[in-house]
Protein backbone atom coordinates (compact mmCIF):
# COMPACT_ATOMS: atom_id res chain seq x y z
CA UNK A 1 26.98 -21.06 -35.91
CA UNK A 2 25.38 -18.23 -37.58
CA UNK A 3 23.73 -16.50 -34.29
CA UNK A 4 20.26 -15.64 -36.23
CA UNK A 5 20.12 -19.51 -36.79
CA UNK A 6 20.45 -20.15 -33.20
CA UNK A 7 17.60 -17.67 -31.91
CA UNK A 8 14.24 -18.28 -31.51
CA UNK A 9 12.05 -15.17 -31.45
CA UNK A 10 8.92 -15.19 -30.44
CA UNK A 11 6.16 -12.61 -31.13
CA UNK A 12 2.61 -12.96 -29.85
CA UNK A 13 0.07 -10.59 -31.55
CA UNK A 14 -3.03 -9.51 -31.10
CA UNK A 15 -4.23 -12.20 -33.36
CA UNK A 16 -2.08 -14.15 -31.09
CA UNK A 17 0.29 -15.81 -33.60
CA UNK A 18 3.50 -16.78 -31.70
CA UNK A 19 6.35 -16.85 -34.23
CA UNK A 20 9.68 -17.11 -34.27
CA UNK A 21 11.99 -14.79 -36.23
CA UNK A 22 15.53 -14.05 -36.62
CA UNK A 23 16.48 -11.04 -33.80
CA UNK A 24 17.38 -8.02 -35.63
CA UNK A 25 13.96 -8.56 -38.00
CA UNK A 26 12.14 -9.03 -35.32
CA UNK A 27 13.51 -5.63 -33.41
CA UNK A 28 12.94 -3.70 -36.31
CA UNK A 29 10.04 -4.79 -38.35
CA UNK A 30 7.52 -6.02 -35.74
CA UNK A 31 4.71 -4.45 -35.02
CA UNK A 32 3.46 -2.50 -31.73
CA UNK A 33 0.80 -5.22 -30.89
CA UNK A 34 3.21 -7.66 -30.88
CA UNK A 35 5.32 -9.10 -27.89
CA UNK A 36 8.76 -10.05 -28.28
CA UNK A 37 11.10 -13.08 -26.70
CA UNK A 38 14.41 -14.56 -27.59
CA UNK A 39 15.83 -17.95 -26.30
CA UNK A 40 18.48 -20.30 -27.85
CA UNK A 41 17.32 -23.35 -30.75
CA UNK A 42 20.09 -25.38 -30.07
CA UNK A 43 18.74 -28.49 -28.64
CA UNK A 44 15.43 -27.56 -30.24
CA UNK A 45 15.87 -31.07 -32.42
CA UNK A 46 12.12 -33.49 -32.22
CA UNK A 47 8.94 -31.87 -31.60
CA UNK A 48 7.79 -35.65 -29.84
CA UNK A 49 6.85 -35.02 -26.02
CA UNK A 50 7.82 -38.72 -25.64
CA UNK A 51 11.50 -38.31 -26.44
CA UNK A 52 12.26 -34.30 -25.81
CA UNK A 53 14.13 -33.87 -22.94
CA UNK A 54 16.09 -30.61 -23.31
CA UNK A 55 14.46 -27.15 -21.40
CA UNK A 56 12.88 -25.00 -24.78
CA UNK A 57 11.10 -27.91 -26.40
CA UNK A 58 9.77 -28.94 -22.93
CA UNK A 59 8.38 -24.65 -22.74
CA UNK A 60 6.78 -25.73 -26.96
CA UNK A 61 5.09 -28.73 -25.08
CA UNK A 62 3.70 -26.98 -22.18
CA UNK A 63 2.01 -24.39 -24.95
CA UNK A 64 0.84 -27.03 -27.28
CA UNK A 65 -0.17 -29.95 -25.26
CA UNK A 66 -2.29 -30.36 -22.21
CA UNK A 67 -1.91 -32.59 -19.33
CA UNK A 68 -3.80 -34.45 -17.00
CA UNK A 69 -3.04 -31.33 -14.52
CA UNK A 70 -0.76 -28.49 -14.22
CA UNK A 71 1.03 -27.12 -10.91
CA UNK A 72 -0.80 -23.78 -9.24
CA UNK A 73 1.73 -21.43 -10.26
CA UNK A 74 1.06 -19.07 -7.12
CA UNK A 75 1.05 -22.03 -5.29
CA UNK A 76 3.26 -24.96 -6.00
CA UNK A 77 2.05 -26.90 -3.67
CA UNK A 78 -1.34 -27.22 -5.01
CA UNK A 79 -2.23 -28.33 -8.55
CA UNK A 80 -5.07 -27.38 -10.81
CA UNK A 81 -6.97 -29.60 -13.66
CA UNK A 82 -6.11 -29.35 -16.87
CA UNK A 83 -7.65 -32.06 -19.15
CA UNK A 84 -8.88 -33.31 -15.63
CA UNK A 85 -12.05 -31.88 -14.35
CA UNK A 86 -11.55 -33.95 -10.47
CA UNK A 87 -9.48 -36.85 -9.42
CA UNK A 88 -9.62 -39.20 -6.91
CA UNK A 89 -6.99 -41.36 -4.71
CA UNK A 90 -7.59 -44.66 -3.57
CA UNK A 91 -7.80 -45.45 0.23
CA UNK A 92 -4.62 -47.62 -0.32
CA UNK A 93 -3.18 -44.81 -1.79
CA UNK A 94 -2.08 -46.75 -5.13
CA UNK A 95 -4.73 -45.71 -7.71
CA UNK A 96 -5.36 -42.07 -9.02
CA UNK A 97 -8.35 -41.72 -11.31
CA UNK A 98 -9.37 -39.01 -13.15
CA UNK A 99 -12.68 -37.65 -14.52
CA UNK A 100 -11.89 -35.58 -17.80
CA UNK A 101 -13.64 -32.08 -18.87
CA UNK A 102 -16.28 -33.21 -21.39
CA UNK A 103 -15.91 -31.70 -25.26
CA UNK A 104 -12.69 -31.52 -25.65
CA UNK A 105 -10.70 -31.37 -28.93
CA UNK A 106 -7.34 -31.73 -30.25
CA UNK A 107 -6.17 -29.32 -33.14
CA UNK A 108 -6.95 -32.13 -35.51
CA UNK A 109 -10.73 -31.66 -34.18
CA UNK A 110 -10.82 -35.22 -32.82
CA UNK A 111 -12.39 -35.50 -29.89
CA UNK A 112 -9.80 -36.31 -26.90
CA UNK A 113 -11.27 -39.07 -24.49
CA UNK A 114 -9.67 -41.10 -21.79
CA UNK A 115 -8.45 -43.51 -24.84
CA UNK A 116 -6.35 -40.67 -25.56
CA UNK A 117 -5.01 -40.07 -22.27
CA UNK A 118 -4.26 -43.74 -20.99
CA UNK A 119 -2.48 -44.43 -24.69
CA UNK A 120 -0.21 -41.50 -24.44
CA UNK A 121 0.95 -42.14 -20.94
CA UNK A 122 1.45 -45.52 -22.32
CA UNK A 123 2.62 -44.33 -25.19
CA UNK A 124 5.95 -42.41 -23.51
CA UNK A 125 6.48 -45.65 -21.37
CA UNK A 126 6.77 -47.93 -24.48
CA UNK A 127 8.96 -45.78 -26.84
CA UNK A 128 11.40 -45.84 -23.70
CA UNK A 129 13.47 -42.62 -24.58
CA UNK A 130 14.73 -40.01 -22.12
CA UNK A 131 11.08 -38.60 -20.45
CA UNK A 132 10.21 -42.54 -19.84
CA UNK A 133 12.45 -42.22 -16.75
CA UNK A 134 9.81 -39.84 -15.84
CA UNK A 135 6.75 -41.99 -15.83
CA UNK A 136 8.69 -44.58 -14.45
CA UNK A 137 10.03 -42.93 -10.99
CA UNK A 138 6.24 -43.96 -9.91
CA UNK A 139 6.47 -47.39 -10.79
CA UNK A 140 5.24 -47.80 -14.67
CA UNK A 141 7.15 -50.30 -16.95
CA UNK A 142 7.17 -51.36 -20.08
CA UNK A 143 5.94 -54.42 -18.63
CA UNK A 144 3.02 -52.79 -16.42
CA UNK A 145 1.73 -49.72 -18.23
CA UNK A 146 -1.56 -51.11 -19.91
CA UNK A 147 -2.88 -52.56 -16.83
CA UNK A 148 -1.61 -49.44 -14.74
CA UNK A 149 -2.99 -46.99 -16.99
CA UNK A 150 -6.74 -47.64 -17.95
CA UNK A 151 -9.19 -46.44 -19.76
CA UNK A 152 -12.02 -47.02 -17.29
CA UNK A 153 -14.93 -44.92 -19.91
CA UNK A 154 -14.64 -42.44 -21.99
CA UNK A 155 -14.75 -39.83 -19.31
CA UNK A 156 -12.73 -41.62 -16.83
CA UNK A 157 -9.34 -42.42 -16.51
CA UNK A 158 -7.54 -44.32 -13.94
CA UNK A 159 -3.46 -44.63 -12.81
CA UNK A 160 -1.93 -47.15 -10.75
CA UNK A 161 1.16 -47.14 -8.99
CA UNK A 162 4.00 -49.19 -8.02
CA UNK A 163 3.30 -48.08 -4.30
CA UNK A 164 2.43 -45.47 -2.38
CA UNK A 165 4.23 -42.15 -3.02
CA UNK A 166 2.91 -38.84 -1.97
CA UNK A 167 0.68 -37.64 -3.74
CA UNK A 168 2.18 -34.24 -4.74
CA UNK A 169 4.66 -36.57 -6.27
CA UNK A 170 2.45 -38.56 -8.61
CA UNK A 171 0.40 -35.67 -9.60
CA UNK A 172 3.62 -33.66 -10.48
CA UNK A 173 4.81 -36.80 -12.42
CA UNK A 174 1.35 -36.97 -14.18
CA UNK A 175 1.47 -32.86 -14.75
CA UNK A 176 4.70 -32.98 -16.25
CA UNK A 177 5.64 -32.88 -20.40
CA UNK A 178 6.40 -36.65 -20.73
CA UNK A 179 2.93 -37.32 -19.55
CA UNK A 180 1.26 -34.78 -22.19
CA UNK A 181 -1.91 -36.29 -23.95
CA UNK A 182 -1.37 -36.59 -27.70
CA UNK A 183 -4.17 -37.34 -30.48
CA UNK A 184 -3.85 -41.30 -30.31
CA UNK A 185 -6.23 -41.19 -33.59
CA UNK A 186 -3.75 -38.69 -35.46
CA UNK A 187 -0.67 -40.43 -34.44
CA UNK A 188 -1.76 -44.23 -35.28
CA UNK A 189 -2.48 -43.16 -38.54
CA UNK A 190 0.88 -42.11 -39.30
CA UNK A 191 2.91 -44.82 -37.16
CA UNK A 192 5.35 -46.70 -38.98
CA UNK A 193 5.87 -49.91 -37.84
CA UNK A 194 5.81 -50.16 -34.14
CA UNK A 195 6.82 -46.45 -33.82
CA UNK A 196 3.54 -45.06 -32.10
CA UNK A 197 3.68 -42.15 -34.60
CA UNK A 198 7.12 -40.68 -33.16
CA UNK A 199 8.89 -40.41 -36.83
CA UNK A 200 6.38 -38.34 -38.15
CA UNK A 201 5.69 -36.47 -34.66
CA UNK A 202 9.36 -35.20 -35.11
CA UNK A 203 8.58 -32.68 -37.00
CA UNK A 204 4.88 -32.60 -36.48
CA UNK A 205 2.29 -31.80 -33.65
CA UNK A 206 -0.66 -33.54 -32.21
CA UNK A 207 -1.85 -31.86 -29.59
CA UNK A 208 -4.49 -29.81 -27.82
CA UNK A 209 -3.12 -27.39 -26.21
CA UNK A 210 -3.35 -22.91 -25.93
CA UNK A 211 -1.44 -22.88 -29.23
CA UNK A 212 -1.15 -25.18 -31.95
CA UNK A 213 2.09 -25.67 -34.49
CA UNK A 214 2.13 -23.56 -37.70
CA UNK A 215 5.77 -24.32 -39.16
CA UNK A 216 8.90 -25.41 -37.64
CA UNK A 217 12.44 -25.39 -39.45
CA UNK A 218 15.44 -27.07 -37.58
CA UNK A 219 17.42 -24.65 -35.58
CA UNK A 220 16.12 -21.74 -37.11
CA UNK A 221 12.29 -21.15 -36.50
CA UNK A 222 9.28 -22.34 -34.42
CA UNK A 223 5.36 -20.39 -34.95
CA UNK A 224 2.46 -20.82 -33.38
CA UNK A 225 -0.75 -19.55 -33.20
CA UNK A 226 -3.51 -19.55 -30.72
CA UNK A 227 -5.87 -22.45 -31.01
């Protein structure tokens, strides 16, 4: 394999594009604002956060979706809100439920409401590829996922598990990429069939994240830009 083919590059400028280009163009044509990163393509194959499960599409996800929360980076042991504004735990210790940050949008401009989070966590459950295993070391099934996972109102979320775990453990679960809200409105109108939008989301985006998807070519090139 041609190594240039095999390279991602990416360079963030200050109009904070991040783009991926082949090495030696990038090391001698890019510009002073920009900063620049190489890592392998390889197993760089859908773009679907419900059926990666390889280590450099997971690092796309993280920049172009959000989450329910996100681990404290200085502090692993604590985790911060991301589409989540506050969350909750049940006495029993079974049901989480989360109140979302009002006016949010995905990069579509569709608003992104609890609808959006309960269907993609159902969403990754149901479509039953590798990050399923995920979702489903806290007890959700194919069989149990829309009454686990609720919409409760528009603002409000709730997730129920199989029993109690700790709770670090469901909210890393919940802050991980299989669990990464995707624009339910955007996706259903390209499913085919029963597919929940996954054949077009291959090679597409639909999320909300820091950066949204500009063009991707197989194995060669990924670039995004600041949303």
């Amino acid at each position: 394999m041609n190594v240039l083919t095999s390279r991602l590059v990416a360079a963030l400028s200050a109009a904070s594009v991040l783009a991926a280009v082949p090495f030696a163009a990038a090391h001698a044509e890019t510009p002073k604002d920009m900063f620049v990163m190489a890592t392998l393509l390889d197993e760089f194959t859908p773009l679907d956060p419900g059926e990666i499960y390889e280590l450099v599409p997971e690092e796309y996800v993280a920049n172009t979706y959000d989450r329910l929360v996100r681990v404290d980076l200085r502090d692993p042991s604590k985790f911060n809100g991301d589409v989540a504004q506050s969350w909750t735990v049940s006495p029993d210790g079974l049901t989480y439920t989360f109140k979302l940050r009002p006016g949010l949008k995905f990069h579509s401009g569709n608003p992104l409401t609890a609808d959006d989070v309960a269907w993609s966590i159902q969403r990754a459950v149901l479509l039953d590829k590798g990050p399923a295993a995920v979702l489903t070391g806290i007890g959700l099934t194919k069989a149990n996922v829309a009454a686990n996972v609720k919409k409760i109102d528009d603002l409000t979320v709730s997730v129920t598990t199989d029993r109690k775990y700790a709770p670090t453990f469901v909210l890393n679960v919940l802050g991980s990429w299989p669990a990464s809200v995707v624009d339910r409105k955007l996706l259903l109108s390209h499913q085919q069939g029963n597919d929940y939008g996954n054949a077009w989301l291959k090679t597409n985006e639909a999320g909300s994240g820091g950066y949204r998807l500009v063009k991707w070519t197989a194995g060669d090139s990924v670039v995004l830009q600041r949303f």
